[in-house]
Protein backbone atom coordinates (compact mmCIF):
# COMPACT_ATOMS: atom_id res chain seq x y z
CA UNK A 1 0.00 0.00 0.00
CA UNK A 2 2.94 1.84 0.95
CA UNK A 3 4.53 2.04 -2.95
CA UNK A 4 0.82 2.27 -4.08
CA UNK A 5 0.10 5.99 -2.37
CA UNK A 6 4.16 7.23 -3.24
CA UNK A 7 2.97 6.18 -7.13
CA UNK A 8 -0.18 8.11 -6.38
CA UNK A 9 1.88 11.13 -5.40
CA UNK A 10 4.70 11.00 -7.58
CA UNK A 11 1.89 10.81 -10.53
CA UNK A 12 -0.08 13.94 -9.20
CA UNK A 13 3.12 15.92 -8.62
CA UNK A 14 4.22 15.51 -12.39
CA UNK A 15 0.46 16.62 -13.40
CA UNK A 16 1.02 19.25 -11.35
CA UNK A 17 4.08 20.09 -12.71
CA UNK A 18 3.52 19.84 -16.24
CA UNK A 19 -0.28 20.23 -17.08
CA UNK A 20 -1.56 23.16 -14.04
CA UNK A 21 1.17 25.36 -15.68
CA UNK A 22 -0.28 25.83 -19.03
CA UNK A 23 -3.82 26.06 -17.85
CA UNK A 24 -4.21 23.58 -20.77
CA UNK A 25 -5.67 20.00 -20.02
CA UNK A 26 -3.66 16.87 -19.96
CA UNK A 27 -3.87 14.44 -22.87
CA UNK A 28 -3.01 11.13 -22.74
CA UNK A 29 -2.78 8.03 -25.05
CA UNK A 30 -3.43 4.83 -23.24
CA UNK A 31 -1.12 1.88 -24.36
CA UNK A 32 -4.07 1.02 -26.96
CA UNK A 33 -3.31 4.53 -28.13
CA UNK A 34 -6.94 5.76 -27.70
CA UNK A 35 -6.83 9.31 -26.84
CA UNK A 36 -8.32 10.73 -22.85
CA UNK A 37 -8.64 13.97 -23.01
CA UNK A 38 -8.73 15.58 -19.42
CA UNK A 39 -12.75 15.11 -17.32
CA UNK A 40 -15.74 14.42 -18.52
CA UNK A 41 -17.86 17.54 -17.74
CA UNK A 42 -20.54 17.01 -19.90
CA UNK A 43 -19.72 19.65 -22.52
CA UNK A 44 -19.10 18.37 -25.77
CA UNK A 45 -20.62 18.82 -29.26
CA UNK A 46 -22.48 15.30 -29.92
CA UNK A 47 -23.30 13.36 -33.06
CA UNK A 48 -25.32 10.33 -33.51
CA UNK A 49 -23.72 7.98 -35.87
CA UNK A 50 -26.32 4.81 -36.51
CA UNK A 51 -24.06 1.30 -38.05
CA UNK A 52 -26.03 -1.73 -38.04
CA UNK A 53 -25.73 -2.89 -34.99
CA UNK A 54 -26.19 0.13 -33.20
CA UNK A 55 -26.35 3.89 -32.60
CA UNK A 56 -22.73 5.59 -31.52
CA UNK A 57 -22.21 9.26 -30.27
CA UNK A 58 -19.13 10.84 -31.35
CA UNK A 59 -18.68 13.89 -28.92
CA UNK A 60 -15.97 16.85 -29.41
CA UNK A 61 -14.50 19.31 -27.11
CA UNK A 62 -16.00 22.81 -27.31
CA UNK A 63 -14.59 25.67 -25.75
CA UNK A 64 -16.62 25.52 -22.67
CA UNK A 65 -15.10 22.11 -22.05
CA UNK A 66 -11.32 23.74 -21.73
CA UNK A 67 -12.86 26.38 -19.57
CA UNK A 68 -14.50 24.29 -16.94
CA UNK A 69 -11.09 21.97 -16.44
CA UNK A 70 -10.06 22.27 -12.66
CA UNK A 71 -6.31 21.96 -12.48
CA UNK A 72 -7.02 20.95 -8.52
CA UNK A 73 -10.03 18.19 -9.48
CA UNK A 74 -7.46 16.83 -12.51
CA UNK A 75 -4.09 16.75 -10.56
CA UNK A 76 -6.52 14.53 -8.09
CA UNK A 77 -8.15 11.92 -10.76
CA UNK A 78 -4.80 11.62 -12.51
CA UNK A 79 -3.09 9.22 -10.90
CA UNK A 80 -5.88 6.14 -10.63
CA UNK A 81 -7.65 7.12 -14.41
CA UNK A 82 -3.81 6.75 -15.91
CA UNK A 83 -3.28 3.20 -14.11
CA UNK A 84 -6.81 2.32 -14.77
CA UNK A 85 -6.07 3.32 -19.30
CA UNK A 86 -3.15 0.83 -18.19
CA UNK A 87 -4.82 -2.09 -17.33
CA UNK A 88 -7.49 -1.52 -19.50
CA UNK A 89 -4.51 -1.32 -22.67
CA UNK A 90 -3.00 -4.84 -21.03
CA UNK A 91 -6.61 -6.39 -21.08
CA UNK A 92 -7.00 -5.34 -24.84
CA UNK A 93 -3.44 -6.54 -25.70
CA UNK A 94 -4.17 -10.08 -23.62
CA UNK A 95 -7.95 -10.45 -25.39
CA UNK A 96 -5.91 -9.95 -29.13
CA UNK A 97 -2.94 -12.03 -28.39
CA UNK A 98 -6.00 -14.85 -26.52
CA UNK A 99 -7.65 -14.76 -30.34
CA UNK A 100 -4.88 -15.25 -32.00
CA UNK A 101 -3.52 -18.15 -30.20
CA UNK A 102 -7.04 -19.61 -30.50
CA UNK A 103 -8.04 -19.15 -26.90
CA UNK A 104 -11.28 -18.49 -25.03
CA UNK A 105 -11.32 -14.84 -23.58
CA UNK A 106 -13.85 -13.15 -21.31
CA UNK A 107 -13.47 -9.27 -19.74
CA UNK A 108 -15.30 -7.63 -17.54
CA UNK A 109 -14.14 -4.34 -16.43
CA UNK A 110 -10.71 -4.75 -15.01
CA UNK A 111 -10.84 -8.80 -14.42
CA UNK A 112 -10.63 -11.15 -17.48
CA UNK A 113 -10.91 -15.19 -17.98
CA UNK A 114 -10.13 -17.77 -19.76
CA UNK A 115 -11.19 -21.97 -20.03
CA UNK A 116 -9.89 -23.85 -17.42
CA UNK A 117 -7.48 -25.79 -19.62
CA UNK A 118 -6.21 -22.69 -21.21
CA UNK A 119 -4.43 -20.83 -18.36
CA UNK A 120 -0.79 -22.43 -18.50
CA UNK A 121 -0.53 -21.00 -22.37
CA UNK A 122 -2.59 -17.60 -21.83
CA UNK A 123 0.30 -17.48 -18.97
């Protein structure tokens, strides 16, 4: 728990560091290289976009969104939402190297599966 809350720290003091400065918000790419763009406050331009399986909404920063950033509120969700785009990168990476080997795969938020008789080779 101990290295756990000094990551935690360490984390929020870069943020701090590099991201409060600018008055700017963070961007990352997670490992999957999907972008994160700072919070979620709700202020985006949305579009419908119907396949045929089902409706997606494409949403866009607007102005207000870079305006309502708190450099406080983001130097304190940092640290767990950047270790959280990592595991969720490693779960991707584990499900596409599972299908290729031929292996059963099951995720569900941050805890994944496989068959019984799989484990020593998804190891």
């Amino acid at each position: 728990m101990k290295i756990s809350c000094s990551l935690h720290t360490m984390l929020g003091d870069c943020f701090r560091k590099s991201s409060c400065k600018v008055d700017y918000p963070y961007r990352t790419s997670s490992g999957s290289t999907l972008p994160k763009i700072g919070k979620s406050s709700g202020k985006f331009l949305a579009k419908p976009v119907r396949t045929s399986l089902q409706v997606l909404t494409l949403k866009r920063e607007t102005e207000k969104f870079f305006r309502s950033l708190s450099g406080d509120r983001e130097q304190l969700f940092f640290p767990p939402n950047f270790v959280h785009s990592l595991d969720g990168s490693h779960m991707m990476m584990t499900a596409v190297a599972c299908k290729r080997a031929g292996l059963n795969f099951a995720g569900v938020h941050d805890s994944y599966w496989t068959h019984a008789c799989d484990v020593d080779q998804m190891n």
